[in-house]
C-alpha atoms as a PDB file:
ATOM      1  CA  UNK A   1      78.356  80.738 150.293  1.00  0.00           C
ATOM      2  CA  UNK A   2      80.524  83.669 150.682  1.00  0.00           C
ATOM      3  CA  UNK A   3      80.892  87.619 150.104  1.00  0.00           C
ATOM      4  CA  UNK A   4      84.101  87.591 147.929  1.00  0.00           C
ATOM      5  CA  UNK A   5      83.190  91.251 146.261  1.00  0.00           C
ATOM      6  CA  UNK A   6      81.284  94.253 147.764  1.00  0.00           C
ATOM      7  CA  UNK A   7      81.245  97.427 146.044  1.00  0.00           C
ATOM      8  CA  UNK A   8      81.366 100.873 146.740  1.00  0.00           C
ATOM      9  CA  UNK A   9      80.226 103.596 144.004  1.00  0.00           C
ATOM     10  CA  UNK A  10      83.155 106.393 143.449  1.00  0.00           C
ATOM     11  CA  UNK A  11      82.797 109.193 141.433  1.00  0.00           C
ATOM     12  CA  UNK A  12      86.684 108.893 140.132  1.00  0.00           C
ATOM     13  CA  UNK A  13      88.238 105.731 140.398  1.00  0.00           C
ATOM     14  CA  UNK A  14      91.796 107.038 139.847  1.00  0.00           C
ATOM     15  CA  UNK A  15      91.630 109.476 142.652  1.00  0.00           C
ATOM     16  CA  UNK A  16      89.770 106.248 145.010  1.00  0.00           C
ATOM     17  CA  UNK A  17      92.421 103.866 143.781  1.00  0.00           C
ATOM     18  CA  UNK A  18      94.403 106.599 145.764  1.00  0.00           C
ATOM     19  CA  UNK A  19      93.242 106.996 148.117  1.00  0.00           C
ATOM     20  CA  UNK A  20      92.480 103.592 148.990  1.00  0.00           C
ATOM     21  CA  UNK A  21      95.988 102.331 148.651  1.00  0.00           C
ATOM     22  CA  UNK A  22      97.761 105.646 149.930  1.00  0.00           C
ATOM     23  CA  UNK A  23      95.925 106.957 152.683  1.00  0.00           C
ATOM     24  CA  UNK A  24      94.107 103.680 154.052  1.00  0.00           C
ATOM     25  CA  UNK A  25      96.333 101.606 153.134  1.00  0.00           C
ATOM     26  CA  UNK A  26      94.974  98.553 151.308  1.00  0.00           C
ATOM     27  CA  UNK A  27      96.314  96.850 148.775  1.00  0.00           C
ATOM     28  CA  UNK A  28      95.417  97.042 144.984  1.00  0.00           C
ATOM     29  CA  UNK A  29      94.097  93.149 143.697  1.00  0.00           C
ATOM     30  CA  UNK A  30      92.793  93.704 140.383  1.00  0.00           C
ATOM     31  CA  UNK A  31      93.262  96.707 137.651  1.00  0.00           C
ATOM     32  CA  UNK A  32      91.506  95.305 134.363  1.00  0.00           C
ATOM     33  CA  UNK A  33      90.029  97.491 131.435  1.00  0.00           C
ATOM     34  CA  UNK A  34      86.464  96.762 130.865  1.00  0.00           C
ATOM     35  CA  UNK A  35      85.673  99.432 128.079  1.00  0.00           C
ATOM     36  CA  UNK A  36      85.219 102.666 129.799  1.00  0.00           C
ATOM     37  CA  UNK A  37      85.921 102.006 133.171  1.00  0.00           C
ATOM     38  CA  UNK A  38      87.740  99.263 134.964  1.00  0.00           C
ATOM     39  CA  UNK A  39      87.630  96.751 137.195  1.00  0.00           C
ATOM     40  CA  UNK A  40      89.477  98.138 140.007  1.00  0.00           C
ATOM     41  CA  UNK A  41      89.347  96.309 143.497  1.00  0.00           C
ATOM     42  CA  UNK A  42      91.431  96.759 146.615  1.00  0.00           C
ATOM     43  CA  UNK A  43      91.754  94.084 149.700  1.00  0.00           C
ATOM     44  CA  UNK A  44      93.007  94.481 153.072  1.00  0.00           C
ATOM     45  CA  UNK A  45      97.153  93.777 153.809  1.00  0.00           C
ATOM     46  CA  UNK A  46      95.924  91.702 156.692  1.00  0.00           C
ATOM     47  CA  UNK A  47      93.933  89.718 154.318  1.00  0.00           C
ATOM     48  CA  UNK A  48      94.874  89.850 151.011  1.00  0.00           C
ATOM     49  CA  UNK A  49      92.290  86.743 149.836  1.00  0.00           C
ATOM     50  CA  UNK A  50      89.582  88.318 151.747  1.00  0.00           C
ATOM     51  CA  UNK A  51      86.551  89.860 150.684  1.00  0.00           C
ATOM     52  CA  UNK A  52      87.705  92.440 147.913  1.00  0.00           C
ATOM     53  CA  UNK A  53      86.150  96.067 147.784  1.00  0.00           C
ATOM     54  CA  UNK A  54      84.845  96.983 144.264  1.00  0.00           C
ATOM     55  CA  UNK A  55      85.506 100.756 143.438  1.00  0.00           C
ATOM     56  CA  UNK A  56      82.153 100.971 141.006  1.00  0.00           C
ATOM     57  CA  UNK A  57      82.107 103.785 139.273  1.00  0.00           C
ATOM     58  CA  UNK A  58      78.691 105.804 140.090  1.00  0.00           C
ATOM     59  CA  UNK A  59      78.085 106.296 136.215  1.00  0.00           C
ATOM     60  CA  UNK A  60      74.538 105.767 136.401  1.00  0.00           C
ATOM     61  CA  UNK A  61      72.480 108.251 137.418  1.00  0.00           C
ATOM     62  CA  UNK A  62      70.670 106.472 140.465  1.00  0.00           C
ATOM     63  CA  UNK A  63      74.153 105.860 141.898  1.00  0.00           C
ATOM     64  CA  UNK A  64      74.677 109.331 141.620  1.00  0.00           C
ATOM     65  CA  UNK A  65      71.881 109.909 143.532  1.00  0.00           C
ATOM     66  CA  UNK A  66      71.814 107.291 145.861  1.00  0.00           C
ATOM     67  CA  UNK A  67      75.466 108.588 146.623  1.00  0.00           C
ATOM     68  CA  UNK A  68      74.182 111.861 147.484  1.00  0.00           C
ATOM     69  CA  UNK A  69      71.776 111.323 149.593  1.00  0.00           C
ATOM     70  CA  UNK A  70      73.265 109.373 151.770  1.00  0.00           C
ATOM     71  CA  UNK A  71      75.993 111.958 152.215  1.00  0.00           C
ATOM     72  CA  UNK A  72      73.725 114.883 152.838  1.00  0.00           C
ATOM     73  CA  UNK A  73      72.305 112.229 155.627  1.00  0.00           C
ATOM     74  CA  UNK A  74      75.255 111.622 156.995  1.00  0.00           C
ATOM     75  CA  UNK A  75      75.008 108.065 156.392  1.00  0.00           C
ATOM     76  CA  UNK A  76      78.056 106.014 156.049  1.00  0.00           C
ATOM     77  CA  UNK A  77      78.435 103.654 152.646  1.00  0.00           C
ATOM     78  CA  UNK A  78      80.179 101.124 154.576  1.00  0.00           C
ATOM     79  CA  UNK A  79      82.271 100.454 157.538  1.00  0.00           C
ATOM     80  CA  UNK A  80      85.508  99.014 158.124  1.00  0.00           C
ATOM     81  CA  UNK A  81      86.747  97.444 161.533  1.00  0.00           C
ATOM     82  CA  UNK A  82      90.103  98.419 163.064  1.00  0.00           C
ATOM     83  CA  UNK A  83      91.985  97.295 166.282  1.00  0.00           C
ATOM     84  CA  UNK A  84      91.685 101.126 167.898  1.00  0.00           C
ATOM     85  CA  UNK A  85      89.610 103.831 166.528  1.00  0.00           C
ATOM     86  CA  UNK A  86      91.926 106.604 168.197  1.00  0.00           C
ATOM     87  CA  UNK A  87      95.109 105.189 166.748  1.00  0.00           C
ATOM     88  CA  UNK A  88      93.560 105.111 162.856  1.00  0.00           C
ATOM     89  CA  UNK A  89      91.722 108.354 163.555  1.00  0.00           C
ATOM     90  CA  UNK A  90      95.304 110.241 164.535  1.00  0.00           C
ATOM     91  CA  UNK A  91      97.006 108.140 161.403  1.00  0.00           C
ATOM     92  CA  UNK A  92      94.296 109.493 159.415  1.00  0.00           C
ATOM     93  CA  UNK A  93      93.836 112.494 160.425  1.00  0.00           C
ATOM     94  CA  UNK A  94      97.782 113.600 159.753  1.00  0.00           C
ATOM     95  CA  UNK A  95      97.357 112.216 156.236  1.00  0.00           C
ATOM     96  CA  UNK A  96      94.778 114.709 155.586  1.00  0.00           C
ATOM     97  CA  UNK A  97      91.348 112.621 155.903  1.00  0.00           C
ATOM     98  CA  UNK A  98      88.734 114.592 156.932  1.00  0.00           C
ATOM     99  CA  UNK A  99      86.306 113.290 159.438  1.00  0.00           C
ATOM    100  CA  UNK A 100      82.364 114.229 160.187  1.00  0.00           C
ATOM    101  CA  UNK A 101      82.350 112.177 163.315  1.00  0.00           C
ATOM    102  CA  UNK A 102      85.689 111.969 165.575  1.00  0.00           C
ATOM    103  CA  UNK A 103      86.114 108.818 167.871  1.00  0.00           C
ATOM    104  CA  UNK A 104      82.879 108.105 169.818  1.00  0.00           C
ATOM    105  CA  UNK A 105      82.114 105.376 172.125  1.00  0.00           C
ATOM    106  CA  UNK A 106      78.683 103.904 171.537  1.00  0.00           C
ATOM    107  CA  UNK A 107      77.727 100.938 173.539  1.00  0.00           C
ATOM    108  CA  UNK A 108      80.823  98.697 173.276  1.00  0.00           C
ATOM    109  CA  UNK A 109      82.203  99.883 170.152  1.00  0.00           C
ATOM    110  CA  UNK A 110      84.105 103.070 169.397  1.00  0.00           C
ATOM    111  CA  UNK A 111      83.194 104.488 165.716  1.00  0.00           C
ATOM    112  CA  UNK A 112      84.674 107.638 163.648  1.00  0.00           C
ATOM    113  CA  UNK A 113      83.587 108.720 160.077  1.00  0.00           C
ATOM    114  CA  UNK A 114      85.549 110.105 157.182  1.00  0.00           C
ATOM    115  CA  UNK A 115      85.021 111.484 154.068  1.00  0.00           C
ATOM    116  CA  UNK A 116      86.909 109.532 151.112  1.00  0.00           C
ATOM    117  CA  UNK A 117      86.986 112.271 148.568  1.00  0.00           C
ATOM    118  CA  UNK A 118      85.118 110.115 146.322  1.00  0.00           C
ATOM    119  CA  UNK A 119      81.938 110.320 146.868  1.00  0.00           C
ATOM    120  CA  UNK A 120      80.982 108.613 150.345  1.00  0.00           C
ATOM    121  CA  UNK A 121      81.412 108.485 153.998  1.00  0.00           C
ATOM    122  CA  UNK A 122      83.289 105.559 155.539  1.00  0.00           C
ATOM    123  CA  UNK A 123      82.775 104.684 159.027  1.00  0.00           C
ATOM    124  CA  UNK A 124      85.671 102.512 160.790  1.00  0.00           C
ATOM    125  CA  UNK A 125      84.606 100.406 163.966  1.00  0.00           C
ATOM    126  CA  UNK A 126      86.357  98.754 166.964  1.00  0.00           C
ATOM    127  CA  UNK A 127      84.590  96.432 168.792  1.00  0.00           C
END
C-alpha cells in the first residue's frame, strides 16, 4: 500500500493553484472539472509520480472550521521537507511568503512556518 493523494483544504483553489506552482514551486498534475469545484493536484518537480497534494476545497463547514482552528493554534496542516531550511526560507521570503516561525533548530531538524494565503500554515523541515 501507498499514499498516492493527501489533501489539503483551501479556501480558493485558483489563488492555491498559485501559489503552489508560483511561489513553491511544484508542479500542476491534474486540473479536471468535477461540477463546482475541481480536481486540482500539484506534485513535487523532484518527483513528479510522487505522492500528489490535493487542493480540497474547504466547502463544508467542518473544514472551515477545522481550518481555523488550527490556524488560531498555530498548528501547521502539513509539512514539507527541503534540503536547507535557511536557503527556502530566504527564497521564500523575497517572493513575499509570510512566515509565523523563521528557521529554528529543534533537535536535529531545522523547521520554519508559512502562511499559504489559503487557508493554512505549512511547515517545511530539514532533517
Amino acid at each position: 500500500m501507498e499514499i498516492i493523494v493527501t489533501s489539503l483544504f483551501v479556501d480558493d483553489q485558483d489563488k492555491a493553484l498559485k501559489f503552489y506552482t508560483e511561489k513553491l514551486g511544484f508542479i500542476k498534475k491534474h486540473d479536471v472539472p468535477t461540477g463546482k469545484f475541481r480536481w486540482i493536484t500539484v506534485v513535487s518537480p523532484n518527483n513528479p509520480e510522487g505522492t500528489e497534494l490535493l487542493l480540497e476545497p474547504n466547502e463544508h463547514p467542518a473544514a472551515q472550521d477545522y481550518q481555523k482552528r488550527i490556524v488560531a493554534e498555530g498548528i501547521p496542516a502539513t509539512m514539507f521537507g527541503v534540503a536547507d531550511v535557511q536557503k527556502e526560507y530566504d527564497r521564500l521570503s523575497e517572493l513575499g511568503v509570510e512566515f509565523t516561525m523563521k528557521p529554528t533548530k529543534m533537535g536535529n531538524m531545522t523547521i520554519a512556518v508559512f502562511d499559504d494565503t489559503c487557508g493554512n500554515l505549512i511547515q517545511i523541515m530539514e532533517q
